[in-house]
N, C-alpha and C. Protein backbone atom coordinates (compact mmCIF):
# COMPACT_ATOMS: atom_id res chain seq x y z
N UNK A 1 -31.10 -64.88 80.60
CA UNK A 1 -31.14 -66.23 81.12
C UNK A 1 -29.79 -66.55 81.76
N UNK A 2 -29.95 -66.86 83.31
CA UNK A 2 -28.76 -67.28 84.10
C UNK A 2 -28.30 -68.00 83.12
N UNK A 3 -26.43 -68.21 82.99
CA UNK A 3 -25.58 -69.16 82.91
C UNK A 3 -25.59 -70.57 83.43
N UNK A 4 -26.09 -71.97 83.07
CA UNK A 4 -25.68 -73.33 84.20
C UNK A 4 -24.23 -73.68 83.80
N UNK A 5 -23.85 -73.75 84.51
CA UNK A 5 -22.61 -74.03 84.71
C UNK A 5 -22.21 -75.58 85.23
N UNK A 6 -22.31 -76.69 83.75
CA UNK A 6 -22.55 -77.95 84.14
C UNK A 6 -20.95 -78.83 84.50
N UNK A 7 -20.12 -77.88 84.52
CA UNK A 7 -18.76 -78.49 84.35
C UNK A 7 -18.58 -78.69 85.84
N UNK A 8 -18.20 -80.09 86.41
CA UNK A 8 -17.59 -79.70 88.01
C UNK A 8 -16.22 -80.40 88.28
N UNK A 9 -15.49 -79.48 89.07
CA UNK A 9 -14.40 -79.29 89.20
C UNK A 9 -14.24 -80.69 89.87
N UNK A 10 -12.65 -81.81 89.80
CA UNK A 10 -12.34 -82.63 90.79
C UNK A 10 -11.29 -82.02 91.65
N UNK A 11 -11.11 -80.94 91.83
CA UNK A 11 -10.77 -80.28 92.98
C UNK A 11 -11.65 -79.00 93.42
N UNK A 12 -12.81 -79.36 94.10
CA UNK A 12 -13.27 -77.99 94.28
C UNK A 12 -12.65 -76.65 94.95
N UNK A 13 -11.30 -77.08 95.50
CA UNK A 13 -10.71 -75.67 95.86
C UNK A 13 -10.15 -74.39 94.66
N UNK A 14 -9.87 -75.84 93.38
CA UNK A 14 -9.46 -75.32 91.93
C UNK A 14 -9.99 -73.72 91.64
N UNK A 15 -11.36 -73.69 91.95
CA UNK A 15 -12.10 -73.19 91.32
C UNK A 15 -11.78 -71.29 91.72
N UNK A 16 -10.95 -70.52 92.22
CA UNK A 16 -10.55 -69.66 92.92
C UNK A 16 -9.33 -69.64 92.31
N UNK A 17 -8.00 -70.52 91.73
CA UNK A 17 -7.28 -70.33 91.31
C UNK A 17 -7.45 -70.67 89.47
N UNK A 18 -8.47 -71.39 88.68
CA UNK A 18 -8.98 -71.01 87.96
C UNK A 18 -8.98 -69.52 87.01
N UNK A 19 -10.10 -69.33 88.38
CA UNK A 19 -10.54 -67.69 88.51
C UNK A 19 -9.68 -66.59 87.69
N UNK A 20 -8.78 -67.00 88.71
CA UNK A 20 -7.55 -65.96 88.77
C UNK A 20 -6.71 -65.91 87.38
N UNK A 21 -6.72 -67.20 86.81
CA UNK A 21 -5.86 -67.86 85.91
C UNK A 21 -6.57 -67.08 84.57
N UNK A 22 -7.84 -66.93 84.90
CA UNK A 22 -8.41 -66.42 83.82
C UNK A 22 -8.16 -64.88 83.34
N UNK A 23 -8.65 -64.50 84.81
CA UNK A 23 -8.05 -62.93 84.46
C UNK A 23 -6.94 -62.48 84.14
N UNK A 24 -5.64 -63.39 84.65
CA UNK A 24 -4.16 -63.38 84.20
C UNK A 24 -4.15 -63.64 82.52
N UNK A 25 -4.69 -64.11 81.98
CA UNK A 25 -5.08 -64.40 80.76
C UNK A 25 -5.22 -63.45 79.55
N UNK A 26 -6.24 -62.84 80.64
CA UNK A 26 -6.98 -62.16 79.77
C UNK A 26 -6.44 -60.54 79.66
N UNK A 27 -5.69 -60.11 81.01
CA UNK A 27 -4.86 -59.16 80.98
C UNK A 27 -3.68 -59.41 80.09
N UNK A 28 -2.89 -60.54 79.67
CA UNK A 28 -1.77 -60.59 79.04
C UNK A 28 -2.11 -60.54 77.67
N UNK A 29 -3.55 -60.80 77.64
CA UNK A 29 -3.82 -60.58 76.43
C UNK A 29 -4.33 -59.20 75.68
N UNK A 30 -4.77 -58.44 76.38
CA UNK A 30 -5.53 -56.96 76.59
C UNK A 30 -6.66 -57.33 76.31
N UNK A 31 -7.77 -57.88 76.73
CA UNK A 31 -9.13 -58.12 76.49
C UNK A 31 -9.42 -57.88 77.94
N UNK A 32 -10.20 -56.67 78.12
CA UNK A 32 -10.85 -56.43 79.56
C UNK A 32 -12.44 -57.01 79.68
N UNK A 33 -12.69 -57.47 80.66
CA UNK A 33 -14.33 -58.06 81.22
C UNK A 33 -15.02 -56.94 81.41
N UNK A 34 -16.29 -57.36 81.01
CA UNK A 34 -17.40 -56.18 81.81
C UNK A 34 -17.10 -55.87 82.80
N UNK A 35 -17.44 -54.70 83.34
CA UNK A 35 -17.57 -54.32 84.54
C UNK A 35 -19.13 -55.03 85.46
N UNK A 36 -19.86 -55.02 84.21
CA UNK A 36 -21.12 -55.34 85.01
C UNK A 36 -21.72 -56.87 84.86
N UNK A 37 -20.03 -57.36 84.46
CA UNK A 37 -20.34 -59.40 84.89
C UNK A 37 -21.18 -59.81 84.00
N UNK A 38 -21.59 -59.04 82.88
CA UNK A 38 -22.16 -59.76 81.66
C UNK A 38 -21.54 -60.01 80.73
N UNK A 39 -21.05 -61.49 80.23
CA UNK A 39 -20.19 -61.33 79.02
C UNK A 39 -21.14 -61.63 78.05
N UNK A 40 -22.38 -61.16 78.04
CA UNK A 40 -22.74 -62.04 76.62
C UNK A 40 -22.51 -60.92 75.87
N UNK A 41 -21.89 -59.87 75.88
CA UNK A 41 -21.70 -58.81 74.67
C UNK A 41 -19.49 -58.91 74.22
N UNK A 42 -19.28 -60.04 74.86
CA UNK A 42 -18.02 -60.03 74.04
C UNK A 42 -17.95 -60.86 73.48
N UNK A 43 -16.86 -60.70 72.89
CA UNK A 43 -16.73 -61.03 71.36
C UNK A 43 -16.32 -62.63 71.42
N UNK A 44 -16.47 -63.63 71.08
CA UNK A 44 -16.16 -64.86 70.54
C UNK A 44 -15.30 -65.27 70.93
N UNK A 45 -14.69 -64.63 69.87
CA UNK A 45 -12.63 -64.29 69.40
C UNK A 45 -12.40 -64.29 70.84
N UNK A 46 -12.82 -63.29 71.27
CA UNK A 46 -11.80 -62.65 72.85
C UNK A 46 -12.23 -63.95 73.98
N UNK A 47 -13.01 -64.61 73.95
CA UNK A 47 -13.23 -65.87 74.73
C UNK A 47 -12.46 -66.73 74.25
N UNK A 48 -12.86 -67.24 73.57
CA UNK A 48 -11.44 -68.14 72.62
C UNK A 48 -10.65 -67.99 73.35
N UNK A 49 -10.27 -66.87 72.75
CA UNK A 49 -8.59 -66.78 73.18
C UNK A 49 -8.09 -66.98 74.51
N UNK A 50 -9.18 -66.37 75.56
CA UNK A 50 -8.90 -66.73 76.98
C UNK A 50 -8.48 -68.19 77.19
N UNK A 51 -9.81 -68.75 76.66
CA UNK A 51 -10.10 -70.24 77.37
C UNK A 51 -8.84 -71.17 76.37
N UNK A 52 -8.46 -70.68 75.45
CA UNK A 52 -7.16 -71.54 74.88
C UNK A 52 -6.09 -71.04 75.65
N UNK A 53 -5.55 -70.16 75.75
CA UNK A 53 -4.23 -69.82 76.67
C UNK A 53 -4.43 -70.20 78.01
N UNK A 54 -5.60 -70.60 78.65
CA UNK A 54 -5.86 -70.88 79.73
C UNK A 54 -5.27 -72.88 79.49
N UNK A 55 -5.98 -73.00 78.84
CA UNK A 55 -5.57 -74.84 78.10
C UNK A 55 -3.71 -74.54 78.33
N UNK A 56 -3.63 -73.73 77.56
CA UNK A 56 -2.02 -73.79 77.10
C UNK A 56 -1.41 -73.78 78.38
N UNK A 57 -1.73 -73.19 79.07
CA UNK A 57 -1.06 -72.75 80.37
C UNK A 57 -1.23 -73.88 81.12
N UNK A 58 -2.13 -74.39 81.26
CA UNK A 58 -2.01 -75.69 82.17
C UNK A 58 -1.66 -76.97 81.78
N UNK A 59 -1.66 -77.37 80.43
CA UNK A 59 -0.64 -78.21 80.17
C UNK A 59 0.82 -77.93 80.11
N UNK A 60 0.94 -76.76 80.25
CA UNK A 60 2.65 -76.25 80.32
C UNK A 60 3.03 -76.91 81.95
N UNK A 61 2.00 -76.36 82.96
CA UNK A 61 1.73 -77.06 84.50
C UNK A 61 2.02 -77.99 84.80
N UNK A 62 1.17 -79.12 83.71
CA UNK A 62 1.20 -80.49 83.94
C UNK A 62 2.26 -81.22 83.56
N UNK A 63 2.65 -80.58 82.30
CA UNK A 63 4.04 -80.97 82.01
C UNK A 63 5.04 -80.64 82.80
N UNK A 64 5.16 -79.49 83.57
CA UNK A 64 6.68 -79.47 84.45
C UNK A 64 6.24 -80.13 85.68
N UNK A 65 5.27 -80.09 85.99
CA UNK A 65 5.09 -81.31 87.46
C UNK A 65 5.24 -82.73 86.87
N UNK A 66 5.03 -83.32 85.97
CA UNK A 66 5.38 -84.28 85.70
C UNK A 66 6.99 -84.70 85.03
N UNK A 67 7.41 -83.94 84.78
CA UNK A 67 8.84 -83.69 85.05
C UNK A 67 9.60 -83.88 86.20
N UNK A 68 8.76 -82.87 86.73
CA UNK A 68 9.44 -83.01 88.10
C UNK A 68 9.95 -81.45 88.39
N UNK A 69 9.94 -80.52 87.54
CA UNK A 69 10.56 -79.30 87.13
C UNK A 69 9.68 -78.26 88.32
N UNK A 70 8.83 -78.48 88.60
CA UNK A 70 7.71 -77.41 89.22
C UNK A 70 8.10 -76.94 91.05
């Protein structure tokens, strides 16, 4: 069963640097993606972890642009 994907972006260009943000993620973390674009066989844990360091990372963002630091 396709994925819906009900979340929408208020920058739709976001969605490409996202992307990217994820795989940066997920390489620093050593958790590699399917090759064949199915994640429903990984693990939990290893999502987690993406989609929180992904959080972490962009409030680190928001905080130095709002600083002024960026």
């Amino acid at each position: 069963m396709p994925r819906r994907n009900r979340n929408q972006l208020v920058i739709p260009g976001a969605s490409r640097a996202l992307e990217q943000l994820k795989y940066e993620v997920a390489q620093e973390l050593g958790i590699q993606f399917p090759q064949d674009g199915y994640y429903g066989n990984m693990l939990t844990k290893d999502t987690g972890a993406i989609g929180g360091n992904m959080v972490r990372r962009m409030i680190l963002i928001a905080e130095q642009q709002l600083a002024g630091k960026f």
